[in-house]
Each structure stands twice: as structure tokens, then as C-alpha cells.
Protein backbone atom coordinates (compact mmCIF):
# COMPACT_ATOMS: atom_id res chain seq x y z
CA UNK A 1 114.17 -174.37 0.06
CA UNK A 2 111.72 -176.83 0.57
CA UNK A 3 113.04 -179.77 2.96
CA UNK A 4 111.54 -183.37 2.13
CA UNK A 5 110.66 -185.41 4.75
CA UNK A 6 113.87 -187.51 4.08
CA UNK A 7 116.12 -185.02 5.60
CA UNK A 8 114.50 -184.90 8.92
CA UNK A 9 113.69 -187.12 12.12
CA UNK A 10 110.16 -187.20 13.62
CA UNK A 11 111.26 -186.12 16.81
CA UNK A 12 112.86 -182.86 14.95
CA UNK A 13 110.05 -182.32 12.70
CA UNK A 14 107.41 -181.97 15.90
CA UNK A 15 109.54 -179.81 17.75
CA UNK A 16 109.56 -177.72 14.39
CA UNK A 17 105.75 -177.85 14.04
CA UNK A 18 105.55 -177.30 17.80
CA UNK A 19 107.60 -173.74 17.28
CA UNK A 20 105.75 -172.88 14.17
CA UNK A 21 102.20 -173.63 15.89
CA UNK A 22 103.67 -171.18 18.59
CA UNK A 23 105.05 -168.55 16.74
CA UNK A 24 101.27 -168.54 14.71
CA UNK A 25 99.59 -168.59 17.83
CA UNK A 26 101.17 -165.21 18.70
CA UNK A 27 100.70 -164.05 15.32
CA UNK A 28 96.31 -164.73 15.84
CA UNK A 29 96.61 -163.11 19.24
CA UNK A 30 98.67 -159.92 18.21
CA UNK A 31 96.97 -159.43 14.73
CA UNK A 32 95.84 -155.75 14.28
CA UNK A 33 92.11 -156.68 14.72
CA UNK A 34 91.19 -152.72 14.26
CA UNK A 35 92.30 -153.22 10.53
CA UNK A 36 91.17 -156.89 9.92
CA UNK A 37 88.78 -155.49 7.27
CA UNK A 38 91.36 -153.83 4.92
CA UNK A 39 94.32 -156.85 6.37
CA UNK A 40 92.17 -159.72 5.07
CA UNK A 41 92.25 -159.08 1.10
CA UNK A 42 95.42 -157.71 0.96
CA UNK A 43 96.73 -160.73 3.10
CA UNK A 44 95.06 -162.73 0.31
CA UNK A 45 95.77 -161.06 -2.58
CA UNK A 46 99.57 -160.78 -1.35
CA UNK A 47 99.47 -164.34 -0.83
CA UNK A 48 98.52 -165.22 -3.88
CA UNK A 49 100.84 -163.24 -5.64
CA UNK A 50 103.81 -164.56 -3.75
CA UNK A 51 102.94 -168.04 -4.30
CA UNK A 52 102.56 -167.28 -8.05
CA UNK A 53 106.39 -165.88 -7.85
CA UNK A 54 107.51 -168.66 -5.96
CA UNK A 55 106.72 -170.43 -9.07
CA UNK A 56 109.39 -169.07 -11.34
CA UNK A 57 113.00 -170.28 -10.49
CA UNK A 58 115.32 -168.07 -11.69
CA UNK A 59 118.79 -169.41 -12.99
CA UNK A 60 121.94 -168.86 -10.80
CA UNK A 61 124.68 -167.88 -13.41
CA UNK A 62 127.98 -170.42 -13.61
CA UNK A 63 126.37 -172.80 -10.95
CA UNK A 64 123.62 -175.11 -12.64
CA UNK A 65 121.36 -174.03 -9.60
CA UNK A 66 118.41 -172.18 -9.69
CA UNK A 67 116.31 -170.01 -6.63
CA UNK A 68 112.99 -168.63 -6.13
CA UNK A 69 111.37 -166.21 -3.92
CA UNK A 70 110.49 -166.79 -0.24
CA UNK A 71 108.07 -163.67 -0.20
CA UNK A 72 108.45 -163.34 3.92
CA UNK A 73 109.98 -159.92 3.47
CA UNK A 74 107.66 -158.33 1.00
CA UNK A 75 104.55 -159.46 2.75
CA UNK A 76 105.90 -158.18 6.19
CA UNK A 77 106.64 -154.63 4.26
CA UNK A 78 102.87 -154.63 3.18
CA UNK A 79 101.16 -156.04 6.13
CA UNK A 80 102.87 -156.24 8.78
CA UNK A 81 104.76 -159.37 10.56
CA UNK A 82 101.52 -161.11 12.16
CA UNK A 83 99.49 -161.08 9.17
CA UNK A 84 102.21 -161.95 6.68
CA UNK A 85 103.59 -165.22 9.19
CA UNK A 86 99.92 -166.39 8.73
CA UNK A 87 99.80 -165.76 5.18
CA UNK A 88 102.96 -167.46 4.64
CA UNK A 89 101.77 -170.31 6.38
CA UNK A 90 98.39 -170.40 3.87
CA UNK A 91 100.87 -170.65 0.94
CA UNK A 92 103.23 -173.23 2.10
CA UNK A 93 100.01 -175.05 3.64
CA UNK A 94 98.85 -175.49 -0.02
CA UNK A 95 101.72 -175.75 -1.32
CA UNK A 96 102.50 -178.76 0.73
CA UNK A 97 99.48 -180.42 0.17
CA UNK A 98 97.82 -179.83 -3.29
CA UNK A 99 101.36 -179.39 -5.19
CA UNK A 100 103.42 -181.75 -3.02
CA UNK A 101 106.09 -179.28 -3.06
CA UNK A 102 108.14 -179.74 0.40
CA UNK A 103 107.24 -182.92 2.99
CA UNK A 104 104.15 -182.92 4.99
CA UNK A 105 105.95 -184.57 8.42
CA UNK A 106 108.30 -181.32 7.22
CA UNK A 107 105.67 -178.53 6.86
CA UNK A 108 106.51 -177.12 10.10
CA UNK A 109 110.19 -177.03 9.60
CA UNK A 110 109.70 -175.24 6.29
CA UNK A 111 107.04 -172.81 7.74
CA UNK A 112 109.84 -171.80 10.20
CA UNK A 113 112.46 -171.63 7.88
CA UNK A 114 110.83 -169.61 4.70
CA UNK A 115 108.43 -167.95 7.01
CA UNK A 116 109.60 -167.18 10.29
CA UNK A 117 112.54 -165.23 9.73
CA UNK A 118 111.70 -163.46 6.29
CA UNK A 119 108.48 -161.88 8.45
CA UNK A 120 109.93 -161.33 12.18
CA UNK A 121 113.68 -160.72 11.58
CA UNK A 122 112.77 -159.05 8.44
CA UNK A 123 109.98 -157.15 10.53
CA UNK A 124 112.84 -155.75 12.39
CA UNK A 125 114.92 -154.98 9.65
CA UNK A 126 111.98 -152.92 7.68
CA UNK A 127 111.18 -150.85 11.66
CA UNK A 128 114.48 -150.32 11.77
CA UNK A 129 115.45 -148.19 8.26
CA UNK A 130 111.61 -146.83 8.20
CA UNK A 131 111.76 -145.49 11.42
CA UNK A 132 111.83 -141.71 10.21
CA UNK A 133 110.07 -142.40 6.80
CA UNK A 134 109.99 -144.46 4.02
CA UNK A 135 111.57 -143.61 0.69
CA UNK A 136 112.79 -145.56 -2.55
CA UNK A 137 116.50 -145.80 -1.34
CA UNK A 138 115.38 -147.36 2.59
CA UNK A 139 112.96 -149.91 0.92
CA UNK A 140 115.82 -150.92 -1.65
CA UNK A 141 118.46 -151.03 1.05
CA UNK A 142 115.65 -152.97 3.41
CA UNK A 143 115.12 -155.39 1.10
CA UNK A 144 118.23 -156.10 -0.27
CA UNK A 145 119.68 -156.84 3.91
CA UNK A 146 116.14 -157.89 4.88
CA UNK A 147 116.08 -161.41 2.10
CA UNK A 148 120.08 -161.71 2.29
CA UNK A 149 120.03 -162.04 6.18
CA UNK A 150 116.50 -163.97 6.47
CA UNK A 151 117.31 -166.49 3.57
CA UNK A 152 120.90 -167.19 4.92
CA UNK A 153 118.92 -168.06 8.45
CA UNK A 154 116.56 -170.08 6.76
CA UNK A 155 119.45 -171.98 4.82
CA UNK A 156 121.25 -172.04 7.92
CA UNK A 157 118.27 -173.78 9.89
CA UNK A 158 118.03 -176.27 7.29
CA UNK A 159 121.54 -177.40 7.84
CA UNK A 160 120.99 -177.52 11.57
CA UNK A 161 117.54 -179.40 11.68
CA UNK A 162 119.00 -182.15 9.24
CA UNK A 163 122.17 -182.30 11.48
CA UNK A 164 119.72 -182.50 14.47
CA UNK A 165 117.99 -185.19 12.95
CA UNK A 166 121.06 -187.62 12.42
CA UNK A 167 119.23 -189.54 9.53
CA UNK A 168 121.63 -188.92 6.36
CA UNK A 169 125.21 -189.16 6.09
CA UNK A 170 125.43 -185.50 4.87
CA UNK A 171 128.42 -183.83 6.81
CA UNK A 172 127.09 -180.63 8.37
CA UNK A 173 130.36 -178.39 7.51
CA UNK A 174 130.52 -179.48 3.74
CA UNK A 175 126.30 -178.91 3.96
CA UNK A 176 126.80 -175.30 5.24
CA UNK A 177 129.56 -174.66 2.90
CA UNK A 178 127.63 -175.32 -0.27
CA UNK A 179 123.90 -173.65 1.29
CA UNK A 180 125.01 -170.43 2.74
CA UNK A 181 126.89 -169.27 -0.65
CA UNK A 182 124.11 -170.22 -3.28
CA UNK A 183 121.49 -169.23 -0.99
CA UNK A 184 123.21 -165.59 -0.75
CA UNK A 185 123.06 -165.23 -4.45
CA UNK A 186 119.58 -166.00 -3.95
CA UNK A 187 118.69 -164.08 -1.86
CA UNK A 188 120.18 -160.73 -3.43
CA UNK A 189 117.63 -162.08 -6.20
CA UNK A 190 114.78 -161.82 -4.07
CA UNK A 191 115.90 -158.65 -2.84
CA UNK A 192 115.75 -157.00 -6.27
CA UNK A 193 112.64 -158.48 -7.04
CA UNK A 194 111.04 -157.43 -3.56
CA UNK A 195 112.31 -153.87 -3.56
CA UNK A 196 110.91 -153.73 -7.26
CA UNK A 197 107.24 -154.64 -5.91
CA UNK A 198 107.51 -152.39 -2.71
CA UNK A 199 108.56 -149.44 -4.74
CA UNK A 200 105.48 -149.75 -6.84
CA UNK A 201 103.12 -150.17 -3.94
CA UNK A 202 104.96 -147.08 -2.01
CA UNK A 203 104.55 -144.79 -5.75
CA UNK A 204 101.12 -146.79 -6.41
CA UNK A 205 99.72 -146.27 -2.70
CA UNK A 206 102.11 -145.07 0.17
CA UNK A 207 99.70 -146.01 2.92
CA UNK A 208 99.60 -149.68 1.59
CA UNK A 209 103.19 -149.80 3.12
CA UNK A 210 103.95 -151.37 7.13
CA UNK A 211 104.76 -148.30 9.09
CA UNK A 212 104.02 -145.80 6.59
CA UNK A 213 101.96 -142.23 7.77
CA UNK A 214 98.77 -142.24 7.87
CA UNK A 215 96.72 -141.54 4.69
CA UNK A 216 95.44 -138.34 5.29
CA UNK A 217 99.16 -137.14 5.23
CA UNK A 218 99.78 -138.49 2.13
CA UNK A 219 98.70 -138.53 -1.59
CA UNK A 220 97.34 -141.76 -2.67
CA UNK A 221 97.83 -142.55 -6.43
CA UNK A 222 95.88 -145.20 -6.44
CA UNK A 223 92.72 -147.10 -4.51
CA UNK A 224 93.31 -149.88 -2.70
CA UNK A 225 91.27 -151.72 -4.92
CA UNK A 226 92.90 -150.42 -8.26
CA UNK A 227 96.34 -151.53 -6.40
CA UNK A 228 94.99 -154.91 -5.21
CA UNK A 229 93.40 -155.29 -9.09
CA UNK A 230 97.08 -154.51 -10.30
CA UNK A 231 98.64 -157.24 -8.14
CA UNK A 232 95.90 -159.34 -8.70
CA UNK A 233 96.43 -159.78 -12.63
CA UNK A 234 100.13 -159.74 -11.81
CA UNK A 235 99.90 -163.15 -9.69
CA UNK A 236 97.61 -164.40 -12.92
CA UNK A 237 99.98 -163.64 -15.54
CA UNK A 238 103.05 -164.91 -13.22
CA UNK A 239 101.40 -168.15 -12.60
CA UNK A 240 99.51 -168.98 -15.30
CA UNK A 241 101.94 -167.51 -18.12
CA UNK A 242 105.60 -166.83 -16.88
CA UNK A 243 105.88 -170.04 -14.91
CA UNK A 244 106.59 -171.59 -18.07
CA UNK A 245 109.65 -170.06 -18.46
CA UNK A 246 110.92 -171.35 -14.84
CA UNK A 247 114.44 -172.52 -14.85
CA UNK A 248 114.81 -176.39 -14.84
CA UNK A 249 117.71 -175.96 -12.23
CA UNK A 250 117.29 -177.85 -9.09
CA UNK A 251 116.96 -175.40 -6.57
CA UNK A 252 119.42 -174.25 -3.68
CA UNK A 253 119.01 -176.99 -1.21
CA UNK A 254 118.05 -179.53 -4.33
CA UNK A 255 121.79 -178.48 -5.76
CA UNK A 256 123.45 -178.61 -2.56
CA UNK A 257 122.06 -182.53 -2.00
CA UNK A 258 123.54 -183.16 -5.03
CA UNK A 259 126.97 -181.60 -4.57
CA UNK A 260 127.27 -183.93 -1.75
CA UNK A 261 125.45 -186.97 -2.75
CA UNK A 262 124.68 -187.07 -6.35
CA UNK A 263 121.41 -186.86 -6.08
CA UNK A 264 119.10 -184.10 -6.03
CA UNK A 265 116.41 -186.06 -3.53
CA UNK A 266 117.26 -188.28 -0.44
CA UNK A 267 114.71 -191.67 -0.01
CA UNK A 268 112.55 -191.39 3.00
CA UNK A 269 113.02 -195.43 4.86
CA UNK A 270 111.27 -194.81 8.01
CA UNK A 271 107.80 -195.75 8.58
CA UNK A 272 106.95 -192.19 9.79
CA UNK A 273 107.73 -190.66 7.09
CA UNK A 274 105.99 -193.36 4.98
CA UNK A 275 103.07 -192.65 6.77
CA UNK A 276 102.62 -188.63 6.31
CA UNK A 277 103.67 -189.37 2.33
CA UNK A 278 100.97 -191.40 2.38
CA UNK A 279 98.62 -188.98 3.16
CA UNK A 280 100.40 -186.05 0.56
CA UNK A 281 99.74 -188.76 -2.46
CA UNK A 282 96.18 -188.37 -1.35
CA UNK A 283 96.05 -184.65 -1.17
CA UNK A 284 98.50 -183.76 -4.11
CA UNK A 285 96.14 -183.45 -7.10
CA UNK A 286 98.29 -181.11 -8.66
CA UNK A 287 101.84 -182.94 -8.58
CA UNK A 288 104.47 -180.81 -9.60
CA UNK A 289 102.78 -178.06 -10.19
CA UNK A 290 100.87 -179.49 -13.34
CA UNK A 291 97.70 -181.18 -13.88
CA UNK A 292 97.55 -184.81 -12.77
CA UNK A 293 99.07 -187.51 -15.81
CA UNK A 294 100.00 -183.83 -17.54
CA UNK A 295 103.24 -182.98 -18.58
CA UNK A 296 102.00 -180.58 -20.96
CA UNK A 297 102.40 -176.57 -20.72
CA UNK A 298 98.39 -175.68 -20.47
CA UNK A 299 98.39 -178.16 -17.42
CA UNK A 300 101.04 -176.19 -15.78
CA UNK A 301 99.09 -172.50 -16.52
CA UNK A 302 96.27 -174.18 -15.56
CA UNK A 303 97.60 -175.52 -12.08
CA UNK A 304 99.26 -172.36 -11.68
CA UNK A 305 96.27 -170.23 -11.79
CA UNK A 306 93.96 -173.05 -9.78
CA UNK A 307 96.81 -172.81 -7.14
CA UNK A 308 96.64 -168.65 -6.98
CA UNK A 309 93.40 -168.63 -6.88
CA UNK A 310 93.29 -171.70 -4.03
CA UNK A 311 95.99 -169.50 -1.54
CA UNK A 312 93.79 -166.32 -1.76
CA UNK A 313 90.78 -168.03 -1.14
CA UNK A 314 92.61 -169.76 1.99
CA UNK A 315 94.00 -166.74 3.26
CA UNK A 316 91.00 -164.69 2.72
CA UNK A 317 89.17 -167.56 4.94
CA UNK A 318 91.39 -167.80 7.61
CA UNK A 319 91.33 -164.50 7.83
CA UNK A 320 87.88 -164.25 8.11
CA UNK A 321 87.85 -166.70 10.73
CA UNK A 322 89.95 -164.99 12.86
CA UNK A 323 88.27 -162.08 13.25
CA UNK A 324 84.98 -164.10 13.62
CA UNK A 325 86.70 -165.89 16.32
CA UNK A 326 88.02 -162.65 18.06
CA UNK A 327 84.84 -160.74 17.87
CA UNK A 328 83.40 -163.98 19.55
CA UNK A 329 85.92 -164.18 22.86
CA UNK A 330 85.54 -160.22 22.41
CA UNK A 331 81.36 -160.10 22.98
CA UNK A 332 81.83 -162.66 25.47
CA UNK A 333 84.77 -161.23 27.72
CA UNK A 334 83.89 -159.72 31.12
CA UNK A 335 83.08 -156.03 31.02
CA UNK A 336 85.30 -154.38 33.75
């Protein structure tokens, strides 16, 4: 559910990079900075693994579309909203610039729509049914509502930013009608998948889990490091290996363009949008997920694995500059 630049106005896509700047802001100032230490590789682990399964586009049966994962939901369930919003934005961040997948004028429209629902409405969701404990059935039922509800916001956003921005002839009723039904077989997709993952971490390591008891309450399986080692080779083998098999099917919004126009891409004309794809062909060294003048199948392992092990490096730095930066306004704040 990448937008391209094409679909929106300027004006539209800073008033989306205005509320995603916002909405990360919060997320720096309310990060749990009593747990930064454990937060900061599992933020970058997680974030590698989810951009590894965002990757693999999984066919939609009888429609010639395809979907992939979002990951807002499962990284809220492991870490919390605040930590998984910035995470998110690490993977679409790189995403956007070394893979040119989604528009750069667009980044914070798509930050807002993959991100910001899947990790605060989806934060609410996962509260909500773990409220009195966590077991397999709440984290299947969680995940199942929390990626139906959050992707069919996201999907619903999209239709409303493009109608905002007035710049295509795509009717917004016939837009909705073809987004909101693909992107609900999606998203029941993602839901399997996530509940699959969480009930491993929750079996693997309870405490691992966003509102789950303590650890001295509970038995833990696993270390933290054996269960970050296990998710670790996961995001490996899912980028560098399964990717391959990704369906070729254009994706949700990608099949819904072409429902309505024939084509699965709209051309950017205006000279703003010009300008910030003029910086992405600068940036993009891995175009389409492959190596440069590759079409070949090693390129795309290889790419995939360079851009898992990019995303946990990123997140794993901005993490670590956040919690230099608060222990800095922290030493320096007035004693009272």
C-alpha cells in the first residue's frame, strides 16, 4: 500500500509529513526510557524482520491481486506503540529511499497510513483483549480485528488523501469500492501471519509480549537473545530466500489503479514531484528490490538481506540516539 507520489498534491503530502513528524514526536517523548536497553534490539531486530516479510506478496485467490504485510500490529504486540511507530518509520524510511518502493514527496502519507494506525489503533485493540491476560485465543482474536480494522483505515486514508489532492481523475466512490474489499482479504492475511509470530514469542518468551506480567511471574522458555537469534535467522531466510517466491501480482492499491485506469502506476507531471523523484533516483541503489542492472534471483537475495540488515542497523541507531539524547536533556534538567 505504498502511494507514489503521482497520487498526491504537495500541499497534501506536507500536511501528511507534518502529522507523521507529530505523531513521532510523541512517540520520542513517551518512549519507555526505563527499558531503552532491552527496547533498542528488539525494536531492531523486529524491524528487520518485518521488512523482510513485507517482501513476500502473497497471492489473493480469484482476483489477480496480491498483499503483503504492514507489520504495525505485530511490532506494537512486542514493543509497545511508541517504539514500534518509530520502528515502522525506520523501515518505510529505507524502504523509500534505498528500494524506491513508495514516493519520497509521499513518505509521510505512507508512514501514516501503514504505520500509524497498525501501532496506535492496534495499540488499543491489543490493551483492550489483554487486559486480564494474554493467551493463544486473545492474541489470535487481537490480531485477526487488530490488521482487519488498521489496514481498512490505512486503505481508507489512501482514498481520502488522493481525493484531497484533486490531481487524478480517479472517482473516490469507485476508488473505495475496489480498496476496502481487497484490502480486507489482506488484511485477514496479515492477521494469520501476525498471530502465528505472536504465539511463538508468547510460548518462546511470555515477557517479550506488550502488557504481559512481569517475568518473575512467569516461565521463560527461552532468552531474549535465543528468541531475538530465532527471529533474526527468520528475517534472513525470509528475505534473502523466500522473497523469491513473492507473487508477481500488483498489489492492493497497484490492482485497484488498474481496475479504474488500466494501469497499475499513475505519471507524476508536476514539477514537485519531479523534484523529490529526483532525489529517490539518487538514493535508490537497490531498485526494486534487486541489485542495480540485476534482474537476476541472487541480486534479489542479495538486496534482500543488504536491506534487513540496513533497517536493523537504522533502528538500532536511532534508537541509540534517543536515549543518548534523553539522558542528555535528563543530566541537564533542573533538579527540583
Amino acid at each position: 500500500m505504498h502511494m507514489a507520489d503521482a497520487l498526491l498534491a504537495p500541499g497534501v503530502a506536507g500536511i501528511m509529513y507534518v502529522c507523521s513528524t507529530a505523531a513521532a514526536g510523541h512517540s520520542i517523548h513517551k518512549l519507555d526510557k526505563d527499558k531503552e536497553d532491552q527496547l533498542v534490539p528488539v525494536m531492531g531486530v523486529m524491524g528487520a524482520f518485518v521488512f523482510a516479510a513485507q517482501m513476500i506478496n502473497f497471492t489473493i485467490p480469484g482476483t489477480g491481486s496480491s498483499g503483503h504485510l504492514c507489520g504495525g500490529m505485530l511490532l506494537t504486540a512486542v514493543v509497545g506503540p511508541y517504539a514500534a511507530f518509530l520502528t515502522m518509520i525506520g523501515v518505510l524510511l529505507i524502504q523509500c529511499l534505498l528500494f524506491a518502493d513508495g514516493g519520497l514527496m509521499a513518505l509521510g502519507a505512507n508512514v501514516w497510513n501503514m504505520a500509524f494506525y497498525g501501532c496506535f489503533v492496534g495499540a488499543l485493540i491489543w490493551r483492550a483483549f489483554m487486559r486480564k491476560g494474554i493467551t493463544r485465543k486473545k492474541i489470535i482474536a487481537a490480531s485477526l480485528l487488530g490488521c482487519v480494522l488498521t489496514l481498512q483505515l490505512g486503505a481508507f486514508s489512501v482514498t481520502l488523501e488522493t481525493l484531497a489532492s484533486g490531481i487524478t481523475e480517479l472517482p473516490f466512490t469507485a476508488f473505495l469500492a475496489v480498496m476496502q474489499p481487497i484490502h480486507l482479504a489482506i488484511g485477514l492475511v496479515e492477521g494469520a501471519v501476525t498471530a502465528a509470530v505472536l504465539v511463538f514469542l508468547q510460548e518462546a518468551r511470555p515477557s517479550l509480549l506488550w502488557q504481559a506480567e512481569s517475568a518473575d511471574s512467569q516461565k521463560q522458555p527461552m532468552t531474549l537473545r535465543g528468541v531475538l537469534g530465532v527471529m533474526a535467522v527468520l528475517a534472513a531466510v525470509t528475505a534473502g530466500l523466500l522473497s523469491l517466491f513473492a507473487s508477481a501480482f500488483p498489489d492492493g492499491l497497484e490492482w485497484s489503479l488498474q481496475r479504474l485506469t488500466g494501469s497499475t502506476e499513475l505519471e507524476a507531471t508536476g514539477s514537485v514531484q519531479a523534484f523529490f523523484a529526483r532525489i529517490q533516483s539518487l538514493t535508490a541503489l537497490l531498485p526494486d528490490y534487486n541489485l542495480a542492472g540485476s534482474e537476476s534471483a541472487a541480486g534479489g537475495s542479495a538486496a534482500g538481506l543488504i536491506g534487513a540488515a540496513v533497517v536493523l542497523a537504522a533502528v538500532v541507531l536511532l534508537g541509540k540516539i534517543i536515549k543518548k539524547a534523553a539522558h542528555r536533556n535528563g543530566s541537564t534538567a533542573p533538579r527540583h
